[in-house]
Protein backbone atom coordinates (compact mmCIF):
# COMPACT_ATOMS: atom_id res chain seq x y z
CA UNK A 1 -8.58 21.90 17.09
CA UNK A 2 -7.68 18.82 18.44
CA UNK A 3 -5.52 15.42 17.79
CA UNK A 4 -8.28 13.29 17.43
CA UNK A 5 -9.60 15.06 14.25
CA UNK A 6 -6.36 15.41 12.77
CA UNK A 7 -5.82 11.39 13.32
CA UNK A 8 -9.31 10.73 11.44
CA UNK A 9 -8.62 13.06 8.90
CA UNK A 10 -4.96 11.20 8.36
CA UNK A 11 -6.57 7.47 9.01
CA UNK A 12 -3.81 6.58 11.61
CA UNK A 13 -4.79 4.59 14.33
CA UNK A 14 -1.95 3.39 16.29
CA UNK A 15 -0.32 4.62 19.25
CA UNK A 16 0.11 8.07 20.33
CA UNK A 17 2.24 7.31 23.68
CA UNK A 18 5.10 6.51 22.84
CA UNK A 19 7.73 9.34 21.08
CA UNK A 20 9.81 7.09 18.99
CA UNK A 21 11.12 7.08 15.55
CA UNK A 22 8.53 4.04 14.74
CA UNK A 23 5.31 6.38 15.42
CA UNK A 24 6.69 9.41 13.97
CA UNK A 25 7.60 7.26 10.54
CA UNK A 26 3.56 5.89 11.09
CA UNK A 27 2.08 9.17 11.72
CA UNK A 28 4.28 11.28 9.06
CA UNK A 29 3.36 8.61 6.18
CA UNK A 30 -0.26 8.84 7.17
CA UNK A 31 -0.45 12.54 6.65
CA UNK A 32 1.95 12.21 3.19
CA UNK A 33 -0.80 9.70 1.92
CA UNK A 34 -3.67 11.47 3.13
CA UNK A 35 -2.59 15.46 2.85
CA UNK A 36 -2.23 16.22 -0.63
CA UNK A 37 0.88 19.30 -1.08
CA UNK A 38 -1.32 21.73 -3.53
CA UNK A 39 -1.51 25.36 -4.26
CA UNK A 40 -5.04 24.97 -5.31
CA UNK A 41 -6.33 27.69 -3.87
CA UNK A 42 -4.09 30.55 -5.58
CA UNK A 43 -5.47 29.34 -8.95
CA UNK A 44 -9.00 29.54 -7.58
CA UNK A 45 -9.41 33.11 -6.02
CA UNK A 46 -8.67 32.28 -2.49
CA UNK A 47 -5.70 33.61 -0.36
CA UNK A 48 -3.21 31.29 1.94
CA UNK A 49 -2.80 32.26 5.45
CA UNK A 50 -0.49 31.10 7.89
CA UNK A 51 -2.74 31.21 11.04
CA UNK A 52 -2.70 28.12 12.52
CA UNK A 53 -6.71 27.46 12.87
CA UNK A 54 -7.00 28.14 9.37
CA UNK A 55 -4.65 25.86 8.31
CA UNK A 56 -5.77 23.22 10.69
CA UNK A 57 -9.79 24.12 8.97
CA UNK A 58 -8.19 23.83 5.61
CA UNK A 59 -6.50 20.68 5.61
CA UNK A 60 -8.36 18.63 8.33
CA UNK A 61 -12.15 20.09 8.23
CA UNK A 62 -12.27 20.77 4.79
CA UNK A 63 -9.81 18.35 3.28
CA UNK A 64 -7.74 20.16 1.08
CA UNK A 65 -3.93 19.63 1.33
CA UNK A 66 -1.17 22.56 1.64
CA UNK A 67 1.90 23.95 0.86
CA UNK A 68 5.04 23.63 2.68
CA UNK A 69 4.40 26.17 5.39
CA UNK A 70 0.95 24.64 6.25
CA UNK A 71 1.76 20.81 5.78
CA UNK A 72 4.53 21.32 7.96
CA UNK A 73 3.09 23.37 10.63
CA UNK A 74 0.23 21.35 10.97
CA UNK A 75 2.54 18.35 11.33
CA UNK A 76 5.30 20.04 13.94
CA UNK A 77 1.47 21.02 15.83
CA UNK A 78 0.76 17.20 15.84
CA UNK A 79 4.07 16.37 16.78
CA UNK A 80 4.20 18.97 19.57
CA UNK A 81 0.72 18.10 20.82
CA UNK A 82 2.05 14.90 21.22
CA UNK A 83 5.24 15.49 23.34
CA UNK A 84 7.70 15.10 20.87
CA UNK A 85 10.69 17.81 20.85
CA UNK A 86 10.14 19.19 17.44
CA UNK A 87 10.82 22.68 15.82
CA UNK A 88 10.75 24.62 12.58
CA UNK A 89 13.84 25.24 10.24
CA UNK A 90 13.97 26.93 6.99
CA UNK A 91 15.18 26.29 3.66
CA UNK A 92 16.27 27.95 -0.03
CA UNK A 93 14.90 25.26 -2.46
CA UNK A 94 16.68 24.30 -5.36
CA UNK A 95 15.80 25.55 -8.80
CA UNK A 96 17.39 23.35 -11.55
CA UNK A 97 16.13 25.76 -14.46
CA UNK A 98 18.37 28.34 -13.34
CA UNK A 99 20.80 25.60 -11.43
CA UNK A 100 20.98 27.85 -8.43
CA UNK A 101 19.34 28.22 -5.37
CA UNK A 102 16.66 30.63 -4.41
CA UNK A 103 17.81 33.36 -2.26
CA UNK A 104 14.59 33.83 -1.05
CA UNK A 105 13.72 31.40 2.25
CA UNK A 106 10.61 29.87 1.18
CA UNK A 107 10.73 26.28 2.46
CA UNK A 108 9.34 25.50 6.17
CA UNK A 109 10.71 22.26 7.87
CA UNK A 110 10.36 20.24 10.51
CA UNK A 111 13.49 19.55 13.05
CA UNK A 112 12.33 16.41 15.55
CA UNK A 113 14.99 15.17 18.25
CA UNK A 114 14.65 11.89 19.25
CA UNK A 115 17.09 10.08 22.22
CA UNK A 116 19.28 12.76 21.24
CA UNK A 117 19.48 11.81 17.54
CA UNK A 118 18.10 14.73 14.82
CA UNK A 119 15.55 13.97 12.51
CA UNK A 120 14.13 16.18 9.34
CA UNK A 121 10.57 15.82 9.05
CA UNK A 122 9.06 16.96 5.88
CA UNK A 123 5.72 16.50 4.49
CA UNK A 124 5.57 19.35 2.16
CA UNK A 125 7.51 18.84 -0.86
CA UNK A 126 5.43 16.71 -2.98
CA UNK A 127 6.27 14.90 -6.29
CA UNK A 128 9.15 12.01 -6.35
CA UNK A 129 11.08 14.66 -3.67
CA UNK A 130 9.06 14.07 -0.91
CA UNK A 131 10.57 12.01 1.87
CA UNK A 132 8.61 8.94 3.32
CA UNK A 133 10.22 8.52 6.56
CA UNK A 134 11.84 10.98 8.77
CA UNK A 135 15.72 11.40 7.75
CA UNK A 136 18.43 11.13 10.22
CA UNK A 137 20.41 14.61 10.11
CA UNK A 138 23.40 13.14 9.39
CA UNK A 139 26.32 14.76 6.92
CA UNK A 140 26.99 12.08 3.86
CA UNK A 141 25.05 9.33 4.97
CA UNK A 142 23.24 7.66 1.97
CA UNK A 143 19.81 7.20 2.93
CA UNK A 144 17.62 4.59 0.67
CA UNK A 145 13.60 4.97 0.77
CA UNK A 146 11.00 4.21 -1.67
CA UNK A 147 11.25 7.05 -3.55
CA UNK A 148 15.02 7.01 -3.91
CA UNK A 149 18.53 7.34 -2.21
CA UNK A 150 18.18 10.85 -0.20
CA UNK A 151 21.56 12.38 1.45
CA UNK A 152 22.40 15.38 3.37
CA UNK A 153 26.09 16.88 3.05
CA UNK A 154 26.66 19.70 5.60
CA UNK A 155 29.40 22.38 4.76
CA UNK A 156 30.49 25.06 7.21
CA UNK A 157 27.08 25.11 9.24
CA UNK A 158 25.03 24.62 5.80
CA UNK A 159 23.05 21.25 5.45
CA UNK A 160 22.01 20.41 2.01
CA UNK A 161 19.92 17.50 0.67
CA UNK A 162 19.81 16.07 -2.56
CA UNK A 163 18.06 12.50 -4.12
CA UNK A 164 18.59 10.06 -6.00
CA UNK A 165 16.54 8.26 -8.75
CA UNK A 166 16.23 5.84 -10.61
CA UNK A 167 15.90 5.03 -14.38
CA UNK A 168 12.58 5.96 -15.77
CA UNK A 169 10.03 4.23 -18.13
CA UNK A 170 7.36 6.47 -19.93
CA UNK A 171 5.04 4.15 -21.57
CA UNK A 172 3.33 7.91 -23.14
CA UNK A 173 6.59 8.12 -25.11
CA UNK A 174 5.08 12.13 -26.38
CA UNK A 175 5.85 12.72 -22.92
CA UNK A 176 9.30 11.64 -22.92
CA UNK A 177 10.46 15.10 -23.48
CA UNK A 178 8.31 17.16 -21.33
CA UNK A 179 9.61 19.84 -19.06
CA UNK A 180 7.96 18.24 -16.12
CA UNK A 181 10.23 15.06 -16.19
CA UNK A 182 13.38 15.22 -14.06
CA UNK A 183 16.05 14.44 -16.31
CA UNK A 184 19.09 14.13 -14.11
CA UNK A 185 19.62 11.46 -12.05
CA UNK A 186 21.24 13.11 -9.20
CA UNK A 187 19.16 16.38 -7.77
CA UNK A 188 20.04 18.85 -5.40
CA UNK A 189 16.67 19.48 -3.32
CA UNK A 190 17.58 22.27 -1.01
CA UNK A 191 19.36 23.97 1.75
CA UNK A 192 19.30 25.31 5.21
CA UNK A 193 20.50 26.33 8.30
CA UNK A 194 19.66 24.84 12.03
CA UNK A 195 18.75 28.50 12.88
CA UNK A 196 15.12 27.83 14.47
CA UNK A 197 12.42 29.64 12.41
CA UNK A 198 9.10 30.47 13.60
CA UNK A 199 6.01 30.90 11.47
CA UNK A 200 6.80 34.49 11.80
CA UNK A 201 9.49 34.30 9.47
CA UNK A 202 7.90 33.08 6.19
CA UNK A 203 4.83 35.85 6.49
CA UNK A 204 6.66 37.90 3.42
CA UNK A 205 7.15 34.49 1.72
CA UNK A 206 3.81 33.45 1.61
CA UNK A 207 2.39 36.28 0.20
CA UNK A 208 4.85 36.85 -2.37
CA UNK A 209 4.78 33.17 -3.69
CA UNK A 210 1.24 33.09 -3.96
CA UNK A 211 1.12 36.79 -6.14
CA UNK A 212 4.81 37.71 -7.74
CA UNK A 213 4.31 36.85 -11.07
CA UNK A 214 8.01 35.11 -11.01
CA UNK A 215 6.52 32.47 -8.21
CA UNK A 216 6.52 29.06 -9.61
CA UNK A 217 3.08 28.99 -7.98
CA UNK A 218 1.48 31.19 -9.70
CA UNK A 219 2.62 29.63 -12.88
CA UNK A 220 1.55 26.60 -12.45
CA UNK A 221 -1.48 24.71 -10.28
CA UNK A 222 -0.20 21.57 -8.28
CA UNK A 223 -1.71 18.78 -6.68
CA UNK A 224 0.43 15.97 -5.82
CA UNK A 225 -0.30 13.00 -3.32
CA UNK A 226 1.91 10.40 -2.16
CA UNK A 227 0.23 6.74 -2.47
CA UNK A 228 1.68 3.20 -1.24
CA UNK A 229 3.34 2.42 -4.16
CA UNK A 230 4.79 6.24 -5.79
CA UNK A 231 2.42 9.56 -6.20
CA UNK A 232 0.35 11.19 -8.14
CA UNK A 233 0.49 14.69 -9.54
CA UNK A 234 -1.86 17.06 -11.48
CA UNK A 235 0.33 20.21 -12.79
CA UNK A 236 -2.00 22.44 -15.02
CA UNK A 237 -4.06 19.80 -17.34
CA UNK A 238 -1.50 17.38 -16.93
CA UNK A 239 -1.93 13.86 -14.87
CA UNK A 240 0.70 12.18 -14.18
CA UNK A 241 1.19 8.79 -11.82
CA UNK A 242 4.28 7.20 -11.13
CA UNK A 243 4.93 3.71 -9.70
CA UNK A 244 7.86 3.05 -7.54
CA UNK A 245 10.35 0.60 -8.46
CA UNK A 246 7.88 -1.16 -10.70
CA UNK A 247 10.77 -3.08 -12.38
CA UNK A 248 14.21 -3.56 -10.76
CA UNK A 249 16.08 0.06 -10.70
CA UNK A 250 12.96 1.63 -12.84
CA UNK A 251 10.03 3.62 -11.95
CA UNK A 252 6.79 3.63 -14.08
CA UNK A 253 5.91 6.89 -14.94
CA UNK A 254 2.21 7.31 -16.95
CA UNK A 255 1.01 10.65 -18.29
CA UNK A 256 -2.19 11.29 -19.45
CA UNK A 257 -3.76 15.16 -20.60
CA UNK A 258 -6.75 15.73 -19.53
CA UNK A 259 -9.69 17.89 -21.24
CA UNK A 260 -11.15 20.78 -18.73
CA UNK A 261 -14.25 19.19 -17.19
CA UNK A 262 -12.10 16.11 -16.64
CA UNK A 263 -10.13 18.46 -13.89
CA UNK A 264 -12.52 18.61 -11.33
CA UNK A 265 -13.74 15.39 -11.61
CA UNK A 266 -10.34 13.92 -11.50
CA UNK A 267 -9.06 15.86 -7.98
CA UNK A 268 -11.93 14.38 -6.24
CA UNK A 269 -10.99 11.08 -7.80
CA UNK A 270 -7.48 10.70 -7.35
CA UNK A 271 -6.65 13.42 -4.51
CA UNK A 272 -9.90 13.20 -2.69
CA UNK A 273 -10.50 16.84 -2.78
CA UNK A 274 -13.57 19.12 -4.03
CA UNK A 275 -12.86 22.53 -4.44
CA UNK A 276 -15.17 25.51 -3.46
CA UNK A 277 -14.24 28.06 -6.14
CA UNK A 278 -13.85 27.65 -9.97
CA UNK A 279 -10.62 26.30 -10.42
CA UNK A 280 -8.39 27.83 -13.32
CA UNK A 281 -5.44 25.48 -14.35
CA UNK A 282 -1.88 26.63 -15.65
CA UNK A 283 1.14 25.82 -16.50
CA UNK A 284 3.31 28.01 -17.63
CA UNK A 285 6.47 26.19 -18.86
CA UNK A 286 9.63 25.84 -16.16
CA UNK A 287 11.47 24.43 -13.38
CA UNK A 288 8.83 22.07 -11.98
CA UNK A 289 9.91 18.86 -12.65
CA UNK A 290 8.54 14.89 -11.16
């Protein structure tokens, strides 16, 4: 394992001396363009681990993307490596299907302190929720990026984050409807604590998202990468690629269905990634939403 790798693997080639907020926006949106978030490998007979190397093998040597727990550990390892003062939090996402959230910690996150000023550093969301710079932690503070207006509101010791979106335009109007469209324009993301976690403490979670029956991930197979301009997402046969403020205050949003042997063909197109196992594509009607 080493930096060097992980840098190729990313593209970024600026500096790694200096600790500022200005590298760690470069490096994070390097990984978030490169590192797809995908659960691939649940709907394709292999099992997610949490150790470290394998991770690092996964995503770097082998070029598949992650989930939260391995986008983000591999990133706070980066960050570490590198001498920044970073450490893992933990989160209950949001689940607007039963507009609640989870009582189950599942989300892994990254805390980075810069000059004395806390940052959240998350690369493992995916979709139109995923951050593209680090976020100031900072109670009711709008916070504008390409992908919308994030905010966190902290209430007795209890951060939460929520986004903001804009109007959408779905030229595939048969898709105006579907359950993966977000359909309010305000969203509560998720919540947490600034208890430190360690990888430790998401070893039940990781095994009981990737086989419960009642895990979103196991309902539904997810690849989603960021790009310069919005994302890109395949959910079961579904393709879906959204353009960022394509118009003022409105994001394109094109679906297209694709047939079975267009699957394959179209991860190593779009998300740069060639699977070793038979992938088996789902997606069971619910709370994921773009």
């Amino acid at each position: 394992m080493n930096l060097e790798e992980y840098f190729a693997r990313t593209g970024y080639k600026g500096s790694t001396e200096k600790q500022d907020l200005e590298t760690l926006t470069d490096i994070f949106q390097h990984h978030i363009r490169a590192v797809p978030f995908e659960n691939l490998s649940i709907h394709c007979g292999e099992k997610i681990t949490l150790e470290l190397e394998h991770v690092y093998n996964k995503i770097v040597r082998r070029k598949r993307g992650g989930w939260c727990m391995e986008n983000n550990q591999l990133l706070g390892w980066v960050l570490k490596g590198l001498g920044y003062d970073a450490s893992f939090l933990g989160a209950y996402v949001f689940n607007p299907h039963q507009n609640a959230y989870a009582t189950l910690m599942t989300h892994l996150v990254v805390k980075v302190v810069i000059d004395g000023k806390a940052y959240i550093v998350d690369g493992g969301f995916g979709v139109s929720y995923q951050m593209w710079q680090p976020m100031e932690l900072v109670s009711g503070k709008d916070q504008p990026q390409a992908p919308g207006v994030f905010r966190f509101t902290e209430k007795n010791g209890v951060w939460y984050l929520e986004k903001m979106r804009r109007k959408q335009y779905i030229p595939n109007q048969s898709f105006s409807n579907s359950d993966l469209l977000e359909k309010k324009e305000c969203r509560k993301v998720y919540m947490f604590s600034l208890e430190p976690r360690t990888v430790e403490d998401f070893r039940f979670q990781c095994t009981y998202l990737q086989t419960s029956p009642d895990s979103l991930f196991t309902k539904k197979s997810i690849c989603t990468l960021q790009t310069t301009d919005g994302f890109r997402a395949l959910i079961g046969w579904t393709l879906t690629e959204t353009t960022y403020n394509y118009k003022e205050n409105m994001d394109l949003v094109e679906f297209v269905t694709l047939e079975d042997e267009e699957v394959e063909k179209t991860l190593k197109e779009k998300f740069n990634i060639t699977l070793e196992r038979k992938l088996a594509p789902i997606n069971v009607k619910g709370s994921y939403t773009i």
